[in-house]
N, C-alpha and C. Protein backbone atom coordinates (compact mmCIF):
# COMPACT_ATOMS: atom_id res chain seq x y z
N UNK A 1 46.21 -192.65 -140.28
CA UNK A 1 46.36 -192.57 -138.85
C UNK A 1 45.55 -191.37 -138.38
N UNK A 2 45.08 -192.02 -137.50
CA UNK A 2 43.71 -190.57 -136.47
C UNK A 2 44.40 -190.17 -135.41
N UNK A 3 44.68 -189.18 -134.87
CA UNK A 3 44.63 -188.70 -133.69
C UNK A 3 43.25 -187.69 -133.28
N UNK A 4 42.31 -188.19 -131.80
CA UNK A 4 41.03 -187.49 -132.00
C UNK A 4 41.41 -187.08 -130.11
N UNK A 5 40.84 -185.93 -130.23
CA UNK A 5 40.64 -185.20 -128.57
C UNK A 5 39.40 -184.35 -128.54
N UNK A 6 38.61 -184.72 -127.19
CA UNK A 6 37.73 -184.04 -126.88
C UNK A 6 37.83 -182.86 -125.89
N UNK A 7 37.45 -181.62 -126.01
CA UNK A 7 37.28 -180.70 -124.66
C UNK A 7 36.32 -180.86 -123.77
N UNK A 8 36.71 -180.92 -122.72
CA UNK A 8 35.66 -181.34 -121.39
C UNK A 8 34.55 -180.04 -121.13
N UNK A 9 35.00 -179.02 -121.50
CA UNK A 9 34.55 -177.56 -121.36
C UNK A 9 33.84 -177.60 -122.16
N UNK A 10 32.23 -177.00 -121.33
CA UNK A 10 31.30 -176.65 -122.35
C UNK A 10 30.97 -175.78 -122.40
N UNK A 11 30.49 -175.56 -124.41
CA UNK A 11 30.59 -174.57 -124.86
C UNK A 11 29.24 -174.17 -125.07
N UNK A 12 28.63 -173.28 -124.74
CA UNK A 12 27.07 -172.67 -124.64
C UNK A 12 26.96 -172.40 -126.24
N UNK A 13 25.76 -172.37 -126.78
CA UNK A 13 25.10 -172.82 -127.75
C UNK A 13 25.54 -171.19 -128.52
N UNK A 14 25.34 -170.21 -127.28
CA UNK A 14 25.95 -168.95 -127.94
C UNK A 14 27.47 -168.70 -128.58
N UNK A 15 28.12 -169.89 -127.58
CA UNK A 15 29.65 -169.16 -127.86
C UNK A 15 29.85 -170.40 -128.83
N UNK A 16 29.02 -171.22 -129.63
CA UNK A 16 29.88 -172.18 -130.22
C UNK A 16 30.59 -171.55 -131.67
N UNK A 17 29.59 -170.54 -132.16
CA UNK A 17 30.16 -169.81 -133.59
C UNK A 17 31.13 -169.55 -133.35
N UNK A 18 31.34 -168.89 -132.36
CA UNK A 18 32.80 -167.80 -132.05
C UNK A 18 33.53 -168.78 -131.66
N UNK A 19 33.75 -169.79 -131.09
CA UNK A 19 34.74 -170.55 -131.00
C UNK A 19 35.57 -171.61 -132.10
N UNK A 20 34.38 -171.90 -132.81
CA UNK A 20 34.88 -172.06 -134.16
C UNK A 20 35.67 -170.83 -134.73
N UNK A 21 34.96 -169.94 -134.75
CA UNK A 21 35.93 -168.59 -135.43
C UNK A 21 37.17 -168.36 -134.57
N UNK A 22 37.99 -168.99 -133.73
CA UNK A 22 38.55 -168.80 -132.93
C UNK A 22 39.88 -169.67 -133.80
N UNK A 23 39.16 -170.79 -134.10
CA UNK A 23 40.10 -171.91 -134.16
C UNK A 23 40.23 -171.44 -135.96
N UNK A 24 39.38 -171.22 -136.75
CA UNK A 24 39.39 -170.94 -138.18
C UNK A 24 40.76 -169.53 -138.10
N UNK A 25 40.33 -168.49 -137.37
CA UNK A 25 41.45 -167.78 -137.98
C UNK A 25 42.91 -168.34 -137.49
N UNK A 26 43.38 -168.92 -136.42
CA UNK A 26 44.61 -169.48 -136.00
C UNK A 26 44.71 -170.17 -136.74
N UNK A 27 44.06 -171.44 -137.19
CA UNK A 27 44.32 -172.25 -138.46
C UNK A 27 45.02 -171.55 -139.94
N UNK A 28 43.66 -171.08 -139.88
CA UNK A 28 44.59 -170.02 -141.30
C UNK A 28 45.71 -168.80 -141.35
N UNK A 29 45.58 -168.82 -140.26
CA UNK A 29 46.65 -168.04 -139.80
C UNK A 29 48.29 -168.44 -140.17
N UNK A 30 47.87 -170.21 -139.92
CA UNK A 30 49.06 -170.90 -139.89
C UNK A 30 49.43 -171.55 -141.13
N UNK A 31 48.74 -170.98 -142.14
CA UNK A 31 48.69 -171.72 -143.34
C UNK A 31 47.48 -172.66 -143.90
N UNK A 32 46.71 -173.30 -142.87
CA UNK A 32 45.58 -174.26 -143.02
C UNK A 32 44.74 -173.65 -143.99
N UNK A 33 44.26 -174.55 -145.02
CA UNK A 33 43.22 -173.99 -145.57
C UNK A 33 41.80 -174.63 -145.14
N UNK A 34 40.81 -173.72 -144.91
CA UNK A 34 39.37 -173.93 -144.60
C UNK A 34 38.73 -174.97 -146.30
N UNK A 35 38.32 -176.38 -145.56
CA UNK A 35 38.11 -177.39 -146.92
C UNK A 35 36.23 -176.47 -147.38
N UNK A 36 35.78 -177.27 -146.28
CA UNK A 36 34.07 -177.53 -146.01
C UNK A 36 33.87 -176.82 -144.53
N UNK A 37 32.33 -176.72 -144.70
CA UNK A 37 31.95 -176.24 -143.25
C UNK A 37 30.70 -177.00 -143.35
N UNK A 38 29.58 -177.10 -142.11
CA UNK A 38 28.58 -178.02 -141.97
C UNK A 38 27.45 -177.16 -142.52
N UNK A 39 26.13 -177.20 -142.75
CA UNK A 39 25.33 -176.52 -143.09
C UNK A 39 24.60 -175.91 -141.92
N UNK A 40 25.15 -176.32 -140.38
CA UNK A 40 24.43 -175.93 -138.98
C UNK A 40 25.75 -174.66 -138.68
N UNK A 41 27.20 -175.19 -139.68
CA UNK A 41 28.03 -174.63 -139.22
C UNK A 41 28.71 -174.96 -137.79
N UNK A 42 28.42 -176.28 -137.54
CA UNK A 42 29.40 -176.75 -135.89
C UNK A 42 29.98 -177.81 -136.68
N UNK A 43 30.52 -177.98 -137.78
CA UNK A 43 31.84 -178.67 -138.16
C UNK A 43 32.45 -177.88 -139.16
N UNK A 44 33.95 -178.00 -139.06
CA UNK A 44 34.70 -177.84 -140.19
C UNK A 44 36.08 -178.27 -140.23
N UNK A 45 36.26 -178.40 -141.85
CA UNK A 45 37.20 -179.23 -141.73
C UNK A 45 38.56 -178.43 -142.75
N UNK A 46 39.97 -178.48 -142.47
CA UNK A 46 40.67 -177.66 -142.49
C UNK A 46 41.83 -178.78 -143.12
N UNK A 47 42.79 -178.28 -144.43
CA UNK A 47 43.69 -179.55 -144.91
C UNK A 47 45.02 -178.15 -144.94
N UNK A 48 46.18 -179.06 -144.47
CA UNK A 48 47.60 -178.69 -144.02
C UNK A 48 48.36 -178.67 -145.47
N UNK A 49 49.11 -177.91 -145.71
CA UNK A 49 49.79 -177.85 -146.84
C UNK A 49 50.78 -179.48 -147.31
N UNK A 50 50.89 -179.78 -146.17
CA UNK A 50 51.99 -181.10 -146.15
C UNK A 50 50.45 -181.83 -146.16
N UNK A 51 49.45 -181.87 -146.55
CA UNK A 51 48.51 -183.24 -146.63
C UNK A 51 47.33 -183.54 -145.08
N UNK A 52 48.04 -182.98 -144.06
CA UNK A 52 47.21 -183.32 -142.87
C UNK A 52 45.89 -183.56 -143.38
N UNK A 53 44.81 -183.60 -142.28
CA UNK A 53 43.26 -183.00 -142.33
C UNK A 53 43.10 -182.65 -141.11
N UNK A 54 42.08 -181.59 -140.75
CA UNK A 54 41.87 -181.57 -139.60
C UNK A 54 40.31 -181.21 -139.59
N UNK A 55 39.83 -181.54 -138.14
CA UNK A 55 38.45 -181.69 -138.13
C UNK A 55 38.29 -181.06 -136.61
N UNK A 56 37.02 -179.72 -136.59
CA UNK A 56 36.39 -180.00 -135.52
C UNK A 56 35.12 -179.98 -135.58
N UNK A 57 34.23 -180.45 -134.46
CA UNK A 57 32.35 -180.35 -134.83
C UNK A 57 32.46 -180.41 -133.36
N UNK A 58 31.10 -179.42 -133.03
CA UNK A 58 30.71 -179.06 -131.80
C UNK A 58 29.55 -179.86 -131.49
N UNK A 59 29.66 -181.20 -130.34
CA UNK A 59 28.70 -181.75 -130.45
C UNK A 59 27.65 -181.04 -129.52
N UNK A 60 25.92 -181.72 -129.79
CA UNK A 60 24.39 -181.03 -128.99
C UNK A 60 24.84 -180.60 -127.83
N UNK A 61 25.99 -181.42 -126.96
CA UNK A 61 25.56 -181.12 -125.44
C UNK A 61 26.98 -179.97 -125.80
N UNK A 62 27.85 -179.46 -126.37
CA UNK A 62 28.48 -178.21 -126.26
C UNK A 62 30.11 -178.75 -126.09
N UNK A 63 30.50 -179.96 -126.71
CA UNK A 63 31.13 -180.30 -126.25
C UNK A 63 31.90 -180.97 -127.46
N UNK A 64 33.32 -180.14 -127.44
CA UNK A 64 34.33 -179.90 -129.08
C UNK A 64 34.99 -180.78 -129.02
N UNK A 65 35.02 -181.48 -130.02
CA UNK A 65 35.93 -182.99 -130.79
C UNK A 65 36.54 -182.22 -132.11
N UNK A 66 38.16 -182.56 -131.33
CA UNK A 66 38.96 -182.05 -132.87
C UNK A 66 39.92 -183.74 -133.02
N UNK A 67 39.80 -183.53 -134.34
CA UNK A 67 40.24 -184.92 -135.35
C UNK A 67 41.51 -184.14 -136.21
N UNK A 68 42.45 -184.92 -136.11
CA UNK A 68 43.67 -184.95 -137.01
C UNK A 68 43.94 -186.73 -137.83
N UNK A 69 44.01 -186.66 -139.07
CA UNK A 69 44.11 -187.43 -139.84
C UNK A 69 45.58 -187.16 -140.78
N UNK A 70 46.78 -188.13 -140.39
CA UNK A 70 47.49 -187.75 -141.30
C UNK A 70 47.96 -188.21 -142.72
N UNK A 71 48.48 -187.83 -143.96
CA UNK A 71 48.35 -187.93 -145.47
C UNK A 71 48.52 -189.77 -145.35
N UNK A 72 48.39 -189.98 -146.51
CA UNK A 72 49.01 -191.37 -146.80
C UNK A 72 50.36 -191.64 -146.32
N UNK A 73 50.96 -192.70 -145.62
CA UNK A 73 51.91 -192.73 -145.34
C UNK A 73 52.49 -194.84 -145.63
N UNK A 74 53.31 -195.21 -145.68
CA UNK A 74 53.09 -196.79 -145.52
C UNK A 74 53.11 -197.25 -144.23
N UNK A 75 52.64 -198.39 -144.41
CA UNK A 75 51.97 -199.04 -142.98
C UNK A 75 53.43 -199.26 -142.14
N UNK A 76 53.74 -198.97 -140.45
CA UNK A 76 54.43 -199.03 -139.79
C UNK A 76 53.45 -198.87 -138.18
N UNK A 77 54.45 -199.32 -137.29
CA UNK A 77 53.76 -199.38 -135.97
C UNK A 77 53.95 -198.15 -135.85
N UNK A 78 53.34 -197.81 -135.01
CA UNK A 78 53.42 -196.22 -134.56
C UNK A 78 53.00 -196.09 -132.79
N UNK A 79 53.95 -195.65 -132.34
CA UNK A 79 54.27 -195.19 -130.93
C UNK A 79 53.28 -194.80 -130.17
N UNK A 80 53.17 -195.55 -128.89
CA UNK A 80 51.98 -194.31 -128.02
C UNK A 80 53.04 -192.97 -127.54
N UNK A 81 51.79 -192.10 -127.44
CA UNK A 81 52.25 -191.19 -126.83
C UNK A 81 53.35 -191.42 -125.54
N UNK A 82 54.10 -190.53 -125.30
CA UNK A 82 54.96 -190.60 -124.14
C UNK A 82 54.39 -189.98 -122.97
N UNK A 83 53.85 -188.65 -123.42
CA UNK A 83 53.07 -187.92 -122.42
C UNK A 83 52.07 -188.44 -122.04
N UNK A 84 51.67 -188.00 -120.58
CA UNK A 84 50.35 -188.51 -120.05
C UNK A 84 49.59 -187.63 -120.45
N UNK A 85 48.24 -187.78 -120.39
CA UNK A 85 47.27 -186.88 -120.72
C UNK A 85 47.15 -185.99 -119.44
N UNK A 86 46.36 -184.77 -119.66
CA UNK A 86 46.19 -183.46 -118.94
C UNK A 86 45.18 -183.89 -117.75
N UNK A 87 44.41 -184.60 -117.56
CA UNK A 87 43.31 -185.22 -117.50
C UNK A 87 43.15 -186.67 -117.14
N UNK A 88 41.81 -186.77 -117.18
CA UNK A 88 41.62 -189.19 -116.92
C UNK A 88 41.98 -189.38 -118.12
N UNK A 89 42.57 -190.36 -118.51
CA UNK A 89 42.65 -191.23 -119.88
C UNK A 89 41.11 -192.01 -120.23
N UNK A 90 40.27 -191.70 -121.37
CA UNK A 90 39.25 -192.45 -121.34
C UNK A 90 39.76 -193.09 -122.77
N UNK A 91 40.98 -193.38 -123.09
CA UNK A 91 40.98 -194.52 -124.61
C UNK A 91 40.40 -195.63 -124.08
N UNK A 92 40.25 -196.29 -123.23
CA UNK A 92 39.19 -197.57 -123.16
C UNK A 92 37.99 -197.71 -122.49
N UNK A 93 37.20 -196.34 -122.05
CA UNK A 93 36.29 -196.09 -122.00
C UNK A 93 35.41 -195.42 -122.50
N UNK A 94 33.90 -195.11 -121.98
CA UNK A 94 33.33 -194.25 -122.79
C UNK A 94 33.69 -192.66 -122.68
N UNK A 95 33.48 -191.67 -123.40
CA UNK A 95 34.09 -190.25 -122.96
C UNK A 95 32.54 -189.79 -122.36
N UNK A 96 32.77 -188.78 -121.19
CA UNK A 96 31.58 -188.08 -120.63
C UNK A 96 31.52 -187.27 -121.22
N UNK A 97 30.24 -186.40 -120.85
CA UNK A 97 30.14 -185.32 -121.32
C UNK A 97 30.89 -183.95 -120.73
N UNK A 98 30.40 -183.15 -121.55
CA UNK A 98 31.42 -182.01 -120.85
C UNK A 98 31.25 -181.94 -119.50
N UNK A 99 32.00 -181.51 -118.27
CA UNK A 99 31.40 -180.64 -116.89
C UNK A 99 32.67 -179.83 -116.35
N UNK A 100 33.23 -179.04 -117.43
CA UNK A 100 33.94 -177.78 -116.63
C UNK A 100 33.43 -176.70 -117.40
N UNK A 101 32.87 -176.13 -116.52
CA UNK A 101 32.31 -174.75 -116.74
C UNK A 101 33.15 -173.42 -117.00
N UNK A 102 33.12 -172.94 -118.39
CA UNK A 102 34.22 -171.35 -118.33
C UNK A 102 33.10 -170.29 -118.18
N UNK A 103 33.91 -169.36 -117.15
CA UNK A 103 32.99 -168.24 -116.95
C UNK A 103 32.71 -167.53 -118.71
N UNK A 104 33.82 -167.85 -119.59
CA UNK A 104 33.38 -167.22 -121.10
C UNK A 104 32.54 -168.25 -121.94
N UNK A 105 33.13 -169.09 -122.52
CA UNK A 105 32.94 -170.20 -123.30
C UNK A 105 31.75 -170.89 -122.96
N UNK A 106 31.36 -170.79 -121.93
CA UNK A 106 30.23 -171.66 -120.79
C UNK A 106 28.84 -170.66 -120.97
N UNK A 107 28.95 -169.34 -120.80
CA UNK A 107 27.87 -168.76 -120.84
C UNK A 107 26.85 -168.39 -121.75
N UNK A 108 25.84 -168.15 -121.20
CA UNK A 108 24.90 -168.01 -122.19
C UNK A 108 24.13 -166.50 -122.63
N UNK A 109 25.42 -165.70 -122.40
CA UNK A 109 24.66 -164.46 -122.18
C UNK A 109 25.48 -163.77 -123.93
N UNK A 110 25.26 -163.22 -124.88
CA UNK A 110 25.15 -162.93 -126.38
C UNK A 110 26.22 -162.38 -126.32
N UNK A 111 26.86 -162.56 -126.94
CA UNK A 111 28.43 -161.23 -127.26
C UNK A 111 27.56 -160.24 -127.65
N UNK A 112 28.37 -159.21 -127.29
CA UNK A 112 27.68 -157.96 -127.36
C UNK A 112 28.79 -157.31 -127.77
């Protein structure tokens, strides 16, 4: 079973390292262990002590897809969500690209 979410917020080409490093130390923070990383370094993928997986990769236009995959389990229906989403629902459409701009995450000016 997948659960996958995209952030609408885009992330400038500068801040994508650091936002990965954002999500790597809270992960491990929480126990997650760091599996693999990409060789561009805008994916990585992170496995839960109970079996999870988790995945994020920063796609060209700046714009973060995190993936949860959970262990083997046997086949059963499984529930939609109850909650509405934060946002439009695009499960039966295509997803756009990012267009909310953070004055941090968004810019293109170098950590310093």
């Amino acid at each position: 079973m997948d659960r996958d979410r995209a952030v609408m917020t885009i992330i400038s080409a500068e801040r994508r390292g650091s936002f990965l490093g954002v999500l790597e130390r809270h992960w491990t923070s929480k126990g997650y262990k760091l599996v693999t990383t990409s060789p561009n370094g805008l994916v990585a993928h992170f496995r839960t002590q109970d079996g999870f997986q988790l995945e994020v990769l920063i796609a060209p236009n700046g714009q973060a897809h995190l993936s949860v995959t959970t262990p083997c389990v046997d086949k059963s229906e499984v529930a939609q969500p109850t909650s509405k989403p934060n946002g439009p629902d695009y499960a039966r459409q295509e997803l756009p690209a990012p267009d909310v701009r953070s004055s941090f995450w968004s810019s293109d000016a170098p950590l310093g």
